[in-house]
Protein backbone atom coordinates (compact mmCIF):
# COMPACT_ATOMS: atom_id res chain seq x y z
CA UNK A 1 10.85 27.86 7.91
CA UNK A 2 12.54 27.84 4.97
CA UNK A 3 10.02 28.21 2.34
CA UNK A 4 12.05 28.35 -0.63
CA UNK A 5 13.92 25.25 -0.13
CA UNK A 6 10.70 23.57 0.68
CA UNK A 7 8.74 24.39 -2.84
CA UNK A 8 12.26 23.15 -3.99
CA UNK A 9 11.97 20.33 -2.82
CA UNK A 10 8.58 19.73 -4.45
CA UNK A 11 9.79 21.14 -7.57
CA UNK A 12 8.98 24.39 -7.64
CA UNK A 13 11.07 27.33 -7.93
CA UNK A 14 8.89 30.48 -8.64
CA UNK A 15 7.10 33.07 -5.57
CA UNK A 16 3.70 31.96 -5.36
CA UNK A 17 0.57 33.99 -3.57
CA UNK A 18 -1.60 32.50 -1.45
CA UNK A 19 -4.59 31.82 -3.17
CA UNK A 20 -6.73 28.82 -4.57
CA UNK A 21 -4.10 28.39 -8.05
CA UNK A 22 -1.44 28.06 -5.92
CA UNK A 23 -3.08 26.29 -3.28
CA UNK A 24 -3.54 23.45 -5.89
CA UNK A 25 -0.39 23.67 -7.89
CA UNK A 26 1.35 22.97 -3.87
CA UNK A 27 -0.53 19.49 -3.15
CA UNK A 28 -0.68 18.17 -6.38
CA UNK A 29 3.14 18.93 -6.12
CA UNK A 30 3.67 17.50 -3.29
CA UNK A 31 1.84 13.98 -3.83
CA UNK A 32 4.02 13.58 -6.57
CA UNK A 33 7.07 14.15 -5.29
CA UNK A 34 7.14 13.46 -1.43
CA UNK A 35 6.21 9.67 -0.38
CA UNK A 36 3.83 7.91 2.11
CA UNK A 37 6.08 6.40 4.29
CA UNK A 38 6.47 4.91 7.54
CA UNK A 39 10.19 3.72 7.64
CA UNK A 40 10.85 5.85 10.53
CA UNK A 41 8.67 3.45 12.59
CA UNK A 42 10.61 0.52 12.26
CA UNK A 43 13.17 2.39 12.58
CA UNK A 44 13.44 4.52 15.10
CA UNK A 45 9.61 3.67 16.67
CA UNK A 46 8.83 6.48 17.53
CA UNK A 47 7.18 10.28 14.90
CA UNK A 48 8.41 13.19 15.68
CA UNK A 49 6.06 16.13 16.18
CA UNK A 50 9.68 18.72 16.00
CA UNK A 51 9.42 21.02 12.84
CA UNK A 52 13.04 21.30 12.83
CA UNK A 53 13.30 17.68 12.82
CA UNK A 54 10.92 17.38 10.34
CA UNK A 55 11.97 19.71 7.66
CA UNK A 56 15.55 17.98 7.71
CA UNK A 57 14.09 14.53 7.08
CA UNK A 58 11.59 15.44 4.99
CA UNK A 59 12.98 18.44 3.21
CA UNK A 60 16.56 18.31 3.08
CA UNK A 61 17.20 14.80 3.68
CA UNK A 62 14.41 14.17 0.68
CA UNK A 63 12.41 11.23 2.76
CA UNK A 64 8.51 11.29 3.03
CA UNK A 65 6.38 10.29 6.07
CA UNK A 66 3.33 9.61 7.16
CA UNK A 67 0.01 12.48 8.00
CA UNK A 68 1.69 13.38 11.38
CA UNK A 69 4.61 14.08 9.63
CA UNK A 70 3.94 15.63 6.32
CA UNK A 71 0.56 16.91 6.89
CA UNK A 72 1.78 18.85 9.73
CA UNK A 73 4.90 20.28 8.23
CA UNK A 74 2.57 21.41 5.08
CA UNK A 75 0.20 23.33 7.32
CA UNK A 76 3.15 24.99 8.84
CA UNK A 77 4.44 25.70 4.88
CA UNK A 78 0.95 27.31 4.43
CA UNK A 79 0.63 29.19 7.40
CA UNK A 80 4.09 30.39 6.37
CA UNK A 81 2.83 31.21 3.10
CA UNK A 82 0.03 33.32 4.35
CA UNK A 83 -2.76 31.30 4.36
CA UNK A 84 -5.54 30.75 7.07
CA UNK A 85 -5.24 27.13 7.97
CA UNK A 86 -6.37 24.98 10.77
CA UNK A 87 -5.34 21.60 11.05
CA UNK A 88 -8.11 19.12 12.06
CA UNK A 89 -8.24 15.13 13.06
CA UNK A 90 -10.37 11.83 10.97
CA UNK A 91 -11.06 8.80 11.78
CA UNK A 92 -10.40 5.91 9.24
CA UNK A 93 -12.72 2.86 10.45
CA UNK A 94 -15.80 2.05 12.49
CA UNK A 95 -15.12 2.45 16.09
CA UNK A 96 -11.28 3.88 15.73
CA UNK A 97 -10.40 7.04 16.82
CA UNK A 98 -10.59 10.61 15.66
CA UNK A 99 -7.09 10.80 16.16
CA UNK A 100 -5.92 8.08 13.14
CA UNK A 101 -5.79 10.76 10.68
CA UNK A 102 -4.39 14.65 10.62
CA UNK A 103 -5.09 17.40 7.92
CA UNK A 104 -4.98 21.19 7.03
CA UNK A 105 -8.17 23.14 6.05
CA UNK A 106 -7.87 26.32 4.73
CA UNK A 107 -10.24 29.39 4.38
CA UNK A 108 -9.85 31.78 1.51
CA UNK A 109 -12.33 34.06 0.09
CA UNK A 110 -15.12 32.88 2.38
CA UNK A 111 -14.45 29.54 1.05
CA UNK A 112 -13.14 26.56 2.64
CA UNK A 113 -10.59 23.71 1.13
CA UNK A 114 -9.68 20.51 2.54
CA UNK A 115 -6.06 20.05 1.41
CA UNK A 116 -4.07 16.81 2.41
CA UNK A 117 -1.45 15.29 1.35
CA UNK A 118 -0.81 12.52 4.19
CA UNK A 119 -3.37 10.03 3.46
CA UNK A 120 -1.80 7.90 0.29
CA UNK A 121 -4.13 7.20 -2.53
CA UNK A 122 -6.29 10.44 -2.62
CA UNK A 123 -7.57 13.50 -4.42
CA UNK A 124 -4.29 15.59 -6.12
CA UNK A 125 -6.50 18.53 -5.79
CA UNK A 126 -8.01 20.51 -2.45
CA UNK A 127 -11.44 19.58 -2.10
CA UNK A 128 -13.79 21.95 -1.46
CA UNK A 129 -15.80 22.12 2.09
CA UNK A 130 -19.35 22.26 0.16
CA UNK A 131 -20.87 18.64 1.88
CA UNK A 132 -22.98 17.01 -0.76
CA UNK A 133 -21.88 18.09 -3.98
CA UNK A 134 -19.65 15.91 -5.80
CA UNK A 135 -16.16 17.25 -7.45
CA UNK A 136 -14.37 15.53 -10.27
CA UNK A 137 -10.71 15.34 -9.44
CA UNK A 138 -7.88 13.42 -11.70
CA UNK A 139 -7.82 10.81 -8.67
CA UNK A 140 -11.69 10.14 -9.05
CA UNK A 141 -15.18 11.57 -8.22
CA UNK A 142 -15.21 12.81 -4.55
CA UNK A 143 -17.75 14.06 -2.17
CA UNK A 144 -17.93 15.67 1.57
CA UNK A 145 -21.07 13.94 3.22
CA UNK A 146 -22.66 15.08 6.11
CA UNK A 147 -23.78 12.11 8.34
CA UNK A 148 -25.30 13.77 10.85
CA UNK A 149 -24.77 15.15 14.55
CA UNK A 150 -21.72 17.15 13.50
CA UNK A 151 -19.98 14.13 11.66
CA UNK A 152 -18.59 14.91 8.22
CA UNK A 153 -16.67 12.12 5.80
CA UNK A 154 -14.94 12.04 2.66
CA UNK A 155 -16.07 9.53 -0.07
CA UNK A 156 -14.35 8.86 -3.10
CA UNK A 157 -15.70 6.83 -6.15
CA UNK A 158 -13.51 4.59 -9.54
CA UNK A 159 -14.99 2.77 -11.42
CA UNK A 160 -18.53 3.05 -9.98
CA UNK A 161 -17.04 2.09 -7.08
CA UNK A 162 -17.64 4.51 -3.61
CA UNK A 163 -15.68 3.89 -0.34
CA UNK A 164 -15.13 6.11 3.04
CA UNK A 165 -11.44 7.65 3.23
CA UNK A 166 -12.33 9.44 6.48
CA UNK A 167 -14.61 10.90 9.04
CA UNK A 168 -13.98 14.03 10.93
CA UNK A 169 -15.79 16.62 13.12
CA UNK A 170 -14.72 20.45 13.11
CA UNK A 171 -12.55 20.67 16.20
CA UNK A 172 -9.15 22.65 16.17
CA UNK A 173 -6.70 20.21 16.76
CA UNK A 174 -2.61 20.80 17.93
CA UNK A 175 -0.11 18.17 16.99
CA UNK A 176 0.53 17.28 20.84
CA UNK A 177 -3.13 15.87 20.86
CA UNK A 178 -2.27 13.28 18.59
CA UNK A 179 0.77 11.91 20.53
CA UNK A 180 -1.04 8.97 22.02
CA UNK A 181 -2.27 8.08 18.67
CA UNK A 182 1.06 8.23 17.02
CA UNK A 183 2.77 6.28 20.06
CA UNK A 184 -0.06 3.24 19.31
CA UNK A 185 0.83 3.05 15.32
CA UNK A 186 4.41 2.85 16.22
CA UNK A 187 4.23 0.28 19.18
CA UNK A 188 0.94 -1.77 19.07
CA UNK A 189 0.89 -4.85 17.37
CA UNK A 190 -2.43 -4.00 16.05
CA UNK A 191 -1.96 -1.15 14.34
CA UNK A 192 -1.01 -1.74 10.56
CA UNK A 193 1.93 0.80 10.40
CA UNK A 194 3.67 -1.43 12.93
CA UNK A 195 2.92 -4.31 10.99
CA UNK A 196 4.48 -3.53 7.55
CA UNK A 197 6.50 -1.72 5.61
CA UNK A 198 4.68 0.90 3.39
CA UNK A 199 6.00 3.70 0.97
CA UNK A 200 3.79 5.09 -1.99
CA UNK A 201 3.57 8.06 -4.42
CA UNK A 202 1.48 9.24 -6.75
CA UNK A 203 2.66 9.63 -10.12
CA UNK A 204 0.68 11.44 -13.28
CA UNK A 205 -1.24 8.60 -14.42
CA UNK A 206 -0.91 5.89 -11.34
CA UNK A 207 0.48 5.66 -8.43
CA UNK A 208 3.46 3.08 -7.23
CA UNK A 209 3.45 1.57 -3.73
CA UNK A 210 6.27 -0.52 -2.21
CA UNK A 211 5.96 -3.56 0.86
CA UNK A 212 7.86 -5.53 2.29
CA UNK A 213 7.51 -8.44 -0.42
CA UNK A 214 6.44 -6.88 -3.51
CA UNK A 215 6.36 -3.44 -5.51
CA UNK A 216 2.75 -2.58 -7.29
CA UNK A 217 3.30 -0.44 -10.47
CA UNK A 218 -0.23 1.44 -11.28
CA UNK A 219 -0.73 3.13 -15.07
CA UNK A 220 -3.56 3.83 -16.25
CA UNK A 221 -6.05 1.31 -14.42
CA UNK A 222 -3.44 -1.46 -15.22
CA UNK A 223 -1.71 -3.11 -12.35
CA UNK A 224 1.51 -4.70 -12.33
CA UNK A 225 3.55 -6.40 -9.38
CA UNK A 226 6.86 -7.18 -8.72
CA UNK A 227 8.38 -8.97 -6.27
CA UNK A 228 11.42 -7.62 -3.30
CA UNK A 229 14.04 -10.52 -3.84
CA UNK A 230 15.94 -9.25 -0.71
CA UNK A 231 16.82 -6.57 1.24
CA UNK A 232 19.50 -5.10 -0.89
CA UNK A 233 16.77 -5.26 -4.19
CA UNK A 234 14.72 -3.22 -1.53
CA UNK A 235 17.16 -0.47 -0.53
CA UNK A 236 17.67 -0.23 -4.51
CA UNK A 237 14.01 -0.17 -4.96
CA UNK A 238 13.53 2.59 -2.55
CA UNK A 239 16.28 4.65 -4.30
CA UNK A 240 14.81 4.12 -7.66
CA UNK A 241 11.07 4.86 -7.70
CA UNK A 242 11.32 7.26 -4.60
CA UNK A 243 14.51 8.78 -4.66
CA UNK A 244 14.77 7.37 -0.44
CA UNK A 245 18.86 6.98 0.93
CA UNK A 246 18.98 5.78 4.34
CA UNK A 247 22.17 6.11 6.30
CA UNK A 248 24.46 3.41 6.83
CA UNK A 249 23.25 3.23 10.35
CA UNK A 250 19.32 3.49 9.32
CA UNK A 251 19.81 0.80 6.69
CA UNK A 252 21.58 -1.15 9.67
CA UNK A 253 18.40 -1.09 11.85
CA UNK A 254 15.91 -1.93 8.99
CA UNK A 255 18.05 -4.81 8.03
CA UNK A 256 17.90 -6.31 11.29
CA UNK A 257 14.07 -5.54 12.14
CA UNK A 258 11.35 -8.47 11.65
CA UNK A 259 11.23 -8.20 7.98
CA UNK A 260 14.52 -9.92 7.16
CA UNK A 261 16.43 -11.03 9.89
CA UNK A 262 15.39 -14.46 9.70
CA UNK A 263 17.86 -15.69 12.25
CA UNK A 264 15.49 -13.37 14.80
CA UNK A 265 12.21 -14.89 13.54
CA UNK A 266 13.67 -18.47 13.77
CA UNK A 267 14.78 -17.99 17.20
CA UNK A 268 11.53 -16.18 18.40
CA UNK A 269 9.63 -18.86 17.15
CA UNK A 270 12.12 -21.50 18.53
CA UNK A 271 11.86 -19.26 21.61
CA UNK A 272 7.67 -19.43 21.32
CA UNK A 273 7.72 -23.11 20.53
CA UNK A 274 9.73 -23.87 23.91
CA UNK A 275 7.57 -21.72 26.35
CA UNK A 276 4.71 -23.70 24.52
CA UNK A 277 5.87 -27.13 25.16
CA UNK A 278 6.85 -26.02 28.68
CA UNK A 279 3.69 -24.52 29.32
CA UNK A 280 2.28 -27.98 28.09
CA UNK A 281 4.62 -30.45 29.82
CA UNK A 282 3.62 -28.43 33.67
CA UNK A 283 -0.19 -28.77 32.70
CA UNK A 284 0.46 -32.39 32.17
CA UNK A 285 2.25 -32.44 35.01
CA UNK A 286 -0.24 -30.92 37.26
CA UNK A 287 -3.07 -33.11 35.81
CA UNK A 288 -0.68 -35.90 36.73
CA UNK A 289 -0.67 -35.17 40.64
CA UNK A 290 -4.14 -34.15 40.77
CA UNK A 291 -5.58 -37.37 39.26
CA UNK A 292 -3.17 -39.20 41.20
């Protein structure tokens, strides 16, 4: 791996040893200057688990992606680096799997740090592994919680607000044991990354986060929203507040997904509304005959 080009790319050009400073300076880099995004989805539906592959996309070709993706990559920055990381799996809701989620840990001077920057709106700082005590970071007061047989999860609290980001357990994970994971947010029309459109980056004091529809501008607590006018506005968008060019070809794809070819939607739903009022007309039919 090419590690200079890679702090490049997250804006920082000086040799760095691998300790805690640096450790810290390297995430909060990277949430503010590599996206969430799951473009790659819709567009190719399918995440590739190839560092080579990755590293051009997300490195030289200056795109972002989603924990799969850019978690992975980062571990293999660190491990490049010199630190002693081991890359772990969450879960994200009630009865989901321990597979939704992938992060680094990494162990340095008997202590250990839980560094991630794949899971959107989170802390810009490693968080310690010391479960119950509570750590201020610039994203909000966090906390590692033990719940009991072997379950750990990650709480963060705004505003006197506390929610769950994740729950893990301390198994060694490989990227190939996420694969079936990865193939059901790509494919299943319940998972959420099939279902939209989502790119987001931190920024200093906020965060911005781009849909389908709409763009939400966050500063300082204060939220504003915008709305995508087309798919052209949205191409711009994604060029302006995230610094994202497709190819001609990639652009090509996305414009004809679900999300704007309307001509699609109208005939699937034409399409839906005939096999509906077939499906109808035979029932009729049959109830017909067999009342005589």
């Amino acid at each position: 791996m090419d590690v200079k080009a890679y702090l490049a790319r997250i804006g920082i050009n000086e040799e760095l040893q691998p300790d805690i400073e640096s450790l810290r300076k390297i995430q909060s880099a990277h949430l503010l200057s590599v996206p969430f995004e799951n473009l790659n989805i819709h567009i190719y539906h399918k995440l590739s688990p190839n560092p080579e592959e990755l590293f051009e996309k997300i490195i030289l070709g200056r795109r972002g992606g989603v924990c799969y993706e850019l978690n992975y990559l980062y571990m293999l920055l660190l491990r490049e680096m010199g630190y002693d990381v081991t890359f772990y799996g969450g879960r994200t809701a009630e009865n989901s799997s321990f597979f939704d989620h992938s992060f680094p840990m990494v162990e340095l001077d008997g202590k250990k740090y839980i560094t991630d920057v794949g899971f959107g709106d989170n802390f810009l700082y490693p968080l310690e592994f010391t479960p119950d005590s509570p750590q201020l970071d610039p994203k909000g007061l966090f906390s590692v919680e033990y719940d009991g047989g072997g379950y750990y999860s990650i709480f963060k609290e705004v505003n006197q607000s506390k929610y769950r980001l994740y729950t893990f357990v301390l198994n060694k994970r490989e990227i190939a044991d996420f694969t079936e994971r990865k193939i059901f947010y790509c494919t299943s029309n319940r998972s959420h990354f099939h279902k939209n459109l989502i790119i987001s980056v931190e920024r200093e004091d906020g965060r911005i986060s781009l849909k389908q529809t709409k763009i939400l501008f966050t500063e300082n607590g204060k939220r504003k929203t915008l709305k995508v006018e087309s798919f052209h506005h949205y191409i711009n968008l994604l060029y302006e507040h995230f610094g994202i060019v497709l190819t001609p070809e990639e652009r090509r794809k996305l414009k004809y997904s679900r999300f704007w070819n309307i001509r699609y939607n109208r005939r699937k739903a034409k399409a839906l509304l005939m096999a509906s009022s077939i499906q109808q007309s035979l029932v009729h039919k049959a109830g017909t005959i067999i009342g005589g």
